[in-house]
Structure formats: structure tokens, C-alpha cells
C-alpha atoms as a PDB file:
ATOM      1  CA  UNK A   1     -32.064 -15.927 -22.682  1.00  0.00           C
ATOM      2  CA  UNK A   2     -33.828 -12.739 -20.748  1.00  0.00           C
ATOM      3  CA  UNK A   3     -31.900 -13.557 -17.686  1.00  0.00           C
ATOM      4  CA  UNK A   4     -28.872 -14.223 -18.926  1.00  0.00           C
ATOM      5  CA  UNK A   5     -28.515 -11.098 -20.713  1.00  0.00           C
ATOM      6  CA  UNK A   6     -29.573  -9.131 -17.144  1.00  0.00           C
ATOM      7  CA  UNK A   7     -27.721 -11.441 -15.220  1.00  0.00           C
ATOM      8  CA  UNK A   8     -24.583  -9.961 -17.239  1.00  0.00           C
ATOM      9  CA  UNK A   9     -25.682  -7.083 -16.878  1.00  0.00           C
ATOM     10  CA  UNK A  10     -25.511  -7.231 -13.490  1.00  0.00           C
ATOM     11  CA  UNK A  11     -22.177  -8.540 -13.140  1.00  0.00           C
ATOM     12  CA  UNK A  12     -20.309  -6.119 -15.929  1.00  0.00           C
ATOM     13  CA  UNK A  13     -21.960  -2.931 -14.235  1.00  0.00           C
ATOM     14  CA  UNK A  14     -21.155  -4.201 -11.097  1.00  0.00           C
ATOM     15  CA  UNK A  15     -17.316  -4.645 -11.705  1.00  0.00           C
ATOM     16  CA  UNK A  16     -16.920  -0.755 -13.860  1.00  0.00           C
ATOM     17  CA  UNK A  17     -16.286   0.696 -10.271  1.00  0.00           C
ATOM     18  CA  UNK A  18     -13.117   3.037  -9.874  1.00  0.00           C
ATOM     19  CA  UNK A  19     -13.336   3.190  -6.377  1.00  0.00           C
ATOM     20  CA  UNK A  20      -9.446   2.854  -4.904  1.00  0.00           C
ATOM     21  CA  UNK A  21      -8.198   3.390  -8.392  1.00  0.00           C
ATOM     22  CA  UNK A  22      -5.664   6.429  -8.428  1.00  0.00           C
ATOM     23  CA  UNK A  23      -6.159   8.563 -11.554  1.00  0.00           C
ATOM     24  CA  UNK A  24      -4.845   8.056 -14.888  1.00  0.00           C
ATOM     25  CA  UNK A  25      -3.470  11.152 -16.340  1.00  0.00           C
ATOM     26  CA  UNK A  26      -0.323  12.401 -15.728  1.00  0.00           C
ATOM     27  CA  UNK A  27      -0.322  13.870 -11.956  1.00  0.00           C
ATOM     28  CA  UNK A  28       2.652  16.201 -12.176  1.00  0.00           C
ATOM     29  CA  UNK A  29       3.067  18.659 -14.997  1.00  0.00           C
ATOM     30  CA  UNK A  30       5.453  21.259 -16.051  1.00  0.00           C
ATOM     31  CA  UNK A  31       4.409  24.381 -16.054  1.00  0.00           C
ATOM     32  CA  UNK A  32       5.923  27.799 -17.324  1.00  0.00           C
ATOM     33  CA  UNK A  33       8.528  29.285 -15.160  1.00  0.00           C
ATOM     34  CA  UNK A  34       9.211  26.700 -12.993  1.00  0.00           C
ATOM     35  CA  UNK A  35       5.776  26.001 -11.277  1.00  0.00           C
ATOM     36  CA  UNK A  36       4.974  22.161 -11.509  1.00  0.00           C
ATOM     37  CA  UNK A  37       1.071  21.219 -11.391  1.00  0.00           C
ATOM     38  CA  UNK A  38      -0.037  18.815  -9.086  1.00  0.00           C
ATOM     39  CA  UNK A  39      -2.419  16.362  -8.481  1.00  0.00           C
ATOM     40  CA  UNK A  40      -2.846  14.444  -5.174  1.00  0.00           C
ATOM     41  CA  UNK A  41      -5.166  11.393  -4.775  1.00  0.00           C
ATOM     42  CA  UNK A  42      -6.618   9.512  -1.587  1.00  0.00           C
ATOM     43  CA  UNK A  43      -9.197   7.125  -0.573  1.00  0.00           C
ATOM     44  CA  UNK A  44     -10.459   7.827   2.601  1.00  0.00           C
ATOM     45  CA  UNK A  45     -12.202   4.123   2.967  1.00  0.00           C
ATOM     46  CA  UNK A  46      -8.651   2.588   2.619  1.00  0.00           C
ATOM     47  CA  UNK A  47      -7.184   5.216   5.119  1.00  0.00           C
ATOM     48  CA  UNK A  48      -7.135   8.718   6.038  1.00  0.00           C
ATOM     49  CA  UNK A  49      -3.829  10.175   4.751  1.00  0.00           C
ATOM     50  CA  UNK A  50      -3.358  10.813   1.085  1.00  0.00           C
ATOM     51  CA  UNK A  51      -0.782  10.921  -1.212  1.00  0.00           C
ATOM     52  CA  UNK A  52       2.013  13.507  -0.387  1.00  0.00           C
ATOM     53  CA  UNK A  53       4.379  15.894  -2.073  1.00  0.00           C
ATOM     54  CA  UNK A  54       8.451  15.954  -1.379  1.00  0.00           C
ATOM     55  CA  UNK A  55       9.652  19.682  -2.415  1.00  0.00           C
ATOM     56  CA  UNK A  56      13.458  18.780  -2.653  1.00  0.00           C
ATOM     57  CA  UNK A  57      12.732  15.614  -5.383  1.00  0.00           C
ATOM     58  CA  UNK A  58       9.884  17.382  -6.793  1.00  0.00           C
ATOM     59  CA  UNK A  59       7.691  13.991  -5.908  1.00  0.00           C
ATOM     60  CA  UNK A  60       4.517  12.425  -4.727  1.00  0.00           C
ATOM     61  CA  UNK A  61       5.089   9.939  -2.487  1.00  0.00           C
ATOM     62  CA  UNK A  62       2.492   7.140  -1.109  1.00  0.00           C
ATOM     63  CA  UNK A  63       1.976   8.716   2.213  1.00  0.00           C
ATOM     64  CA  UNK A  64       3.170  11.347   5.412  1.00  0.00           C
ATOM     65  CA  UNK A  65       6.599   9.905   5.899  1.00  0.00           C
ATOM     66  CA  UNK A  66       9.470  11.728   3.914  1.00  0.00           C
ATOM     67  CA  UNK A  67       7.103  14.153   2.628  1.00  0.00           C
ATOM     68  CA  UNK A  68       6.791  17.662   2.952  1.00  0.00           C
ATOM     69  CA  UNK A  69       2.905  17.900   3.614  1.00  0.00           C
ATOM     70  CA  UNK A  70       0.194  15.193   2.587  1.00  0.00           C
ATOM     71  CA  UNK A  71      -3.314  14.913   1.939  1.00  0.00           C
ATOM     72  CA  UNK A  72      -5.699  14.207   4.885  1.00  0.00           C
ATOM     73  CA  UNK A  73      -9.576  13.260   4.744  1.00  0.00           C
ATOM     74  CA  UNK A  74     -11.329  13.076   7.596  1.00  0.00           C
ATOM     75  CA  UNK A  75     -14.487  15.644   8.244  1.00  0.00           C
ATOM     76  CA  UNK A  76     -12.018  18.072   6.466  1.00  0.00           C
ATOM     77  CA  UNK A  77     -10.717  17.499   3.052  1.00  0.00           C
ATOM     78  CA  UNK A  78      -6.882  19.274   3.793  1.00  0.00           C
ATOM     79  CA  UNK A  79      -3.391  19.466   3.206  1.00  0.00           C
ATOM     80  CA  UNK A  80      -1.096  18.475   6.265  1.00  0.00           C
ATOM     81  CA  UNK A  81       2.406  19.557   6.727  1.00  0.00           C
ATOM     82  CA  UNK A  82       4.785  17.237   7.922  1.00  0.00           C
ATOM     83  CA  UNK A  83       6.520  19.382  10.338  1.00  0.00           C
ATOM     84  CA  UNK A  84       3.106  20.089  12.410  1.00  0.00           C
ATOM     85  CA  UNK A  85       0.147  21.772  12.133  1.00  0.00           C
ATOM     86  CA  UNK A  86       2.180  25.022  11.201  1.00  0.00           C
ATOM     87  CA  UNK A  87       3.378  24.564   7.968  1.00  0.00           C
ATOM     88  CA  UNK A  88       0.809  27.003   5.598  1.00  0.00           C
ATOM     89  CA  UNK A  89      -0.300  30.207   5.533  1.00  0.00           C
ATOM     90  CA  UNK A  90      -3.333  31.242   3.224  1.00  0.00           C
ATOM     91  CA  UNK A  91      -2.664  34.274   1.594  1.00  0.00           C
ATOM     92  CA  UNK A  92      -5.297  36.389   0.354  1.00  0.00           C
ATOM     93  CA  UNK A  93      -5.854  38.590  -2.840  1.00  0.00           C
ATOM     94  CA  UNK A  94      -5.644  42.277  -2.395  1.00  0.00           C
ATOM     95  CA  UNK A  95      -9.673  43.780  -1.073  1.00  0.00           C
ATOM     96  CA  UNK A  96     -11.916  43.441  -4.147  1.00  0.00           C
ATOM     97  CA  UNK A  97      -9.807  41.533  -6.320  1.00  0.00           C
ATOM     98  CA  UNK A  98     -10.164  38.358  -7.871  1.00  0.00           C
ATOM     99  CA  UNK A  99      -8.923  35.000  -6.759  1.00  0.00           C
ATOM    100  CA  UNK A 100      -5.476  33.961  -7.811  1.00  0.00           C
ATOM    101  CA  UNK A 101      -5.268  32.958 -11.088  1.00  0.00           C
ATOM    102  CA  UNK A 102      -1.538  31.894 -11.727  1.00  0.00           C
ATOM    103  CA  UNK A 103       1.000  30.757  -8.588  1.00  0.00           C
ATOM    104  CA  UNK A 104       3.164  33.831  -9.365  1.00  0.00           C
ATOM    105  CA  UNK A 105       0.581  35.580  -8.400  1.00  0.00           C
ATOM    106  CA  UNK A 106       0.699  34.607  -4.693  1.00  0.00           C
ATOM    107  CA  UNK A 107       2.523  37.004  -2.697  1.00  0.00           C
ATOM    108  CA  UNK A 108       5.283  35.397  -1.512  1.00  0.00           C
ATOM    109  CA  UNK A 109       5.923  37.601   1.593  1.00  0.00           C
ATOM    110  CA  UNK A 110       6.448  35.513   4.780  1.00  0.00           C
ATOM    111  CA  UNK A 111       6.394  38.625   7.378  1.00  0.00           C
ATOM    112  CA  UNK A 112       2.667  38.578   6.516  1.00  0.00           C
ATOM    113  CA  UNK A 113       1.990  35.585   7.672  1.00  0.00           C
ATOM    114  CA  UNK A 114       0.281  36.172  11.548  1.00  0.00           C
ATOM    115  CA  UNK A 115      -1.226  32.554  11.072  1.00  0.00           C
ATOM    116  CA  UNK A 116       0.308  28.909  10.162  1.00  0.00           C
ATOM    117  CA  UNK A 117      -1.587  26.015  10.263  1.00  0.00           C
ATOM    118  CA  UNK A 118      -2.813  23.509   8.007  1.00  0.00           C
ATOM    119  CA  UNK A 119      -4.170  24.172   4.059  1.00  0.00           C
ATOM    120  CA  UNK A 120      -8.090  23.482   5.006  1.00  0.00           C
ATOM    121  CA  UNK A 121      -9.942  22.721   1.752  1.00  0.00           C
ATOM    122  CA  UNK A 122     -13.599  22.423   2.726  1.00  0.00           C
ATOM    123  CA  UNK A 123     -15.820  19.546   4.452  1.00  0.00           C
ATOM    124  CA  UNK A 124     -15.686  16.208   2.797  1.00  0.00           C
ATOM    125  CA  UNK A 125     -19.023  16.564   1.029  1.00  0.00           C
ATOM    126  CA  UNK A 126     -19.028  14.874  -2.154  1.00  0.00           C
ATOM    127  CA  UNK A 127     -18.795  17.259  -5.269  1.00  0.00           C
ATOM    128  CA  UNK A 128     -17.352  17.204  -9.011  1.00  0.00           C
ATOM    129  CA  UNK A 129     -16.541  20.597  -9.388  1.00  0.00           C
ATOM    130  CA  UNK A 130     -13.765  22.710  -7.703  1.00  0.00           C
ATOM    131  CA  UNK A 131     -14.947  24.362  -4.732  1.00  0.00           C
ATOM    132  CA  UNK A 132     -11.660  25.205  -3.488  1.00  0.00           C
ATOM    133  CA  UNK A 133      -9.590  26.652  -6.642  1.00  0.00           C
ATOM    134  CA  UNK A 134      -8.051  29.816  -6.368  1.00  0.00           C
ATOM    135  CA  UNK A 135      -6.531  29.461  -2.761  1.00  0.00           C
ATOM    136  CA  UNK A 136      -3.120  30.902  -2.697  1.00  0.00           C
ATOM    137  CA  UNK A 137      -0.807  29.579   0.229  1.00  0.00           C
ATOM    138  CA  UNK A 138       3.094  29.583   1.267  1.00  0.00           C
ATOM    139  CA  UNK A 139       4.198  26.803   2.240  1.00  0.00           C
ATOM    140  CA  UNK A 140       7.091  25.768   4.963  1.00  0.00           C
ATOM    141  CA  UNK A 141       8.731  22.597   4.273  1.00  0.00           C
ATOM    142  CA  UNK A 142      10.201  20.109   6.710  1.00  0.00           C
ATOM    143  CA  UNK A 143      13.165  21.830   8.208  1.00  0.00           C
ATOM    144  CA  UNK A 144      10.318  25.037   8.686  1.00  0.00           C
ATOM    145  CA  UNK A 145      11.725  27.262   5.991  1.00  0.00           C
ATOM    146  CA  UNK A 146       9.286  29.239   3.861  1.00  0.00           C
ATOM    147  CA  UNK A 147      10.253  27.356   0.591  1.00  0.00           C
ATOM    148  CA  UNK A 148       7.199  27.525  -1.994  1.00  0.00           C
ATOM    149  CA  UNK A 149       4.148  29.355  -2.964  1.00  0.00           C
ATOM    150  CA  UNK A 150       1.076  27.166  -3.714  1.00  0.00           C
ATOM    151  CA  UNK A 151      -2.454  27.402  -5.531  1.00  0.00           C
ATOM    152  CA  UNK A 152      -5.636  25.417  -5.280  1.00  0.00           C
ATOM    153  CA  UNK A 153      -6.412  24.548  -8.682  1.00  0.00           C
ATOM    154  CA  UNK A 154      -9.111  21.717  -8.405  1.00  0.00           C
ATOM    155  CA  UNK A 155     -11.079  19.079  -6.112  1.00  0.00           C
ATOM    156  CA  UNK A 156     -13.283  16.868  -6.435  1.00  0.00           C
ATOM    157  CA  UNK A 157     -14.981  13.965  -3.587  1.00  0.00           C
ATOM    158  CA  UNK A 158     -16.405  10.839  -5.441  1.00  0.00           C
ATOM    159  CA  UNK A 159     -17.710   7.943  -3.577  1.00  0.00           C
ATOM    160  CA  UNK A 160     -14.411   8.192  -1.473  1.00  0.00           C
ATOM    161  CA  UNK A 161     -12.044   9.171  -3.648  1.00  0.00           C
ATOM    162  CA  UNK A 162     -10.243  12.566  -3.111  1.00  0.00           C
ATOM    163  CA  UNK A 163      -8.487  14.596  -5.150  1.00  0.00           C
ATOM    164  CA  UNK A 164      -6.516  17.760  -4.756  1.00  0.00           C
ATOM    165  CA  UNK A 165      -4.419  19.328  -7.814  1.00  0.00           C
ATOM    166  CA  UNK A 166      -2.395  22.331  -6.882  1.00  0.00           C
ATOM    167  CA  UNK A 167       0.347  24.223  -8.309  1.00  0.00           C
ATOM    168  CA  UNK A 168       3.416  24.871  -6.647  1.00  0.00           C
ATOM    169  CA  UNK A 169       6.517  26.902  -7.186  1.00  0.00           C
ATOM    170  CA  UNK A 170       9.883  27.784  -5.111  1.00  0.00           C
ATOM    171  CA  UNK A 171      11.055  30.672  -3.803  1.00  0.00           C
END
């Protein structure tokens, strides 16, 4: 009777894994104002493009194509736009203040913007707590117009699941 009850032990511990699963709460939220919260998920054993967003439809789609910008993993945990490597530009807080706390607090000035490239978010390092959060961005969408600002709001790396949540709002 011992080893049966380790034996299913063994086998019900064994099969409680999550891996590849995408979350199960809701992954886009309302927020006030307008702003829309976020959350992209990818698995970077079953490939190495996330999930991405579509700013027209206000929708995550499976992968790159129709999107505006996805989710890569790779040695760098980051958001990709789909026009290029060209499609963000991190905006900072004024000199000794705080990191962004809402969206509408982004500037949304696009003259400022010296640098485009892609929304880095850190090495893939595995960790449960946001590293990231407070990033503020704009963000160009397929056709290269300035269309949104975005902020970091969360990541996590477990095992090799990835997730990003960000909010987003038009300009």
C-alpha cells in the first residue's frame, strides 16, 4: 500500500505543471479614460515570439503577423514592433522623479524622441516579481505613426513562461 500511495504521488505531482498554459485571468482590461491593460504571454520552449497586440482592433493576437508589435524571448525578454526595430521610444520621468505611475503620465511628445528601437525589458532571468514596471514608452504602429503611449506594469519568467502586462492608451 506504501508504494502505491508514492507511486501516485508521483504521477499527480508530475502532471500539476503549467508550463505552455497561457494565463487564466482576463488579459485585457478597461481602464479609466480610455487606457486598456494588457497582458502578453509566451513560451519561449515552444518558440521565440509571443503573443502580440493589434492597436486598431484593440487585440492580442497569437503571433508577429497583423500585429502592431509582439513579444520576443530570446537572451532579451522585449517587445518587437512590427514595422522594424524602430517602433518605441522609452521615455523617461523628469530628473529625480519617480517612475510612471499611470499611462497618462507618459509624455506623449514625439519630437523628443532622438532614439527608436525596440521596448527592451531585461535579460531572460527567471523572476516573480516585476523588474521592469514603471517604463513609459510611445509607441509607432504599423504604418510608423506615433499612435499610443505605453507603461510597463508587470513581468514575470517562470520555467519558460513569459509574461508582459502593459498599459496602453492612444493619442
Amino acid at each position: 500500500m506504501v508504494r502505491w500511495v508514492a507511486l501516485l504521488l508521483v504521477v499527480v505531482g508530475g502532471g500539476c505543471s503549467n508550463e505552455g498554459e497561457k494565463p487564466p485571468e482576463a488579459r485585457i482590461v478597461d481602464l479609466p479614460g480610455g487606457a486598456k491593460r494588457v497582458r502578453l504571454y509566451g513560451n519561449y520552449l515552444l518558440g521565440l515570439e509571443g503573443e502580440g497586440w493589434k492597436m486598431a482592433t484593440g487585440e492580442i493576437l497569437a503571433g508577429p503577423d497583423d500585429t502592431d508589435f509582439h513579444m520576443t524571448m530570446a537572451m532579451v525578454i522585449s517587445l518587437f514592433p512590427s514595422q522594424g526595430s524602430s517602433g518605441f521610444c522609452q521615455m523617461q520621468p523628469a530628473a529625480g522623479a519617480p517612475a510612471f505611475a499611470r499611462v497618462e503620465d507618459v509624455p506623449g511628445d514625439a519630437a523628443s524622441c532622438a532614439t527608436w528601437s525596440l521596448a527592451y525589458l531585461g535579460g531572460n532571468t527567471e523572476h516573480a516579481d516585476s523588474l521592469y514596471a514603471g517604463q513609459g514608452f510611445l509607441v509607432r504602429d504599423r504604418a510608423g505613426v506615433v499612435a499610443a503611449k505605453l507603461l510597463t506594469v508587470a513581468d514575470s519568467i517562470r520555467a519558460a513562461d513569459v509574461n508582459v502586462t502593459f498599459d496602453i492608451i492612444g493619442l
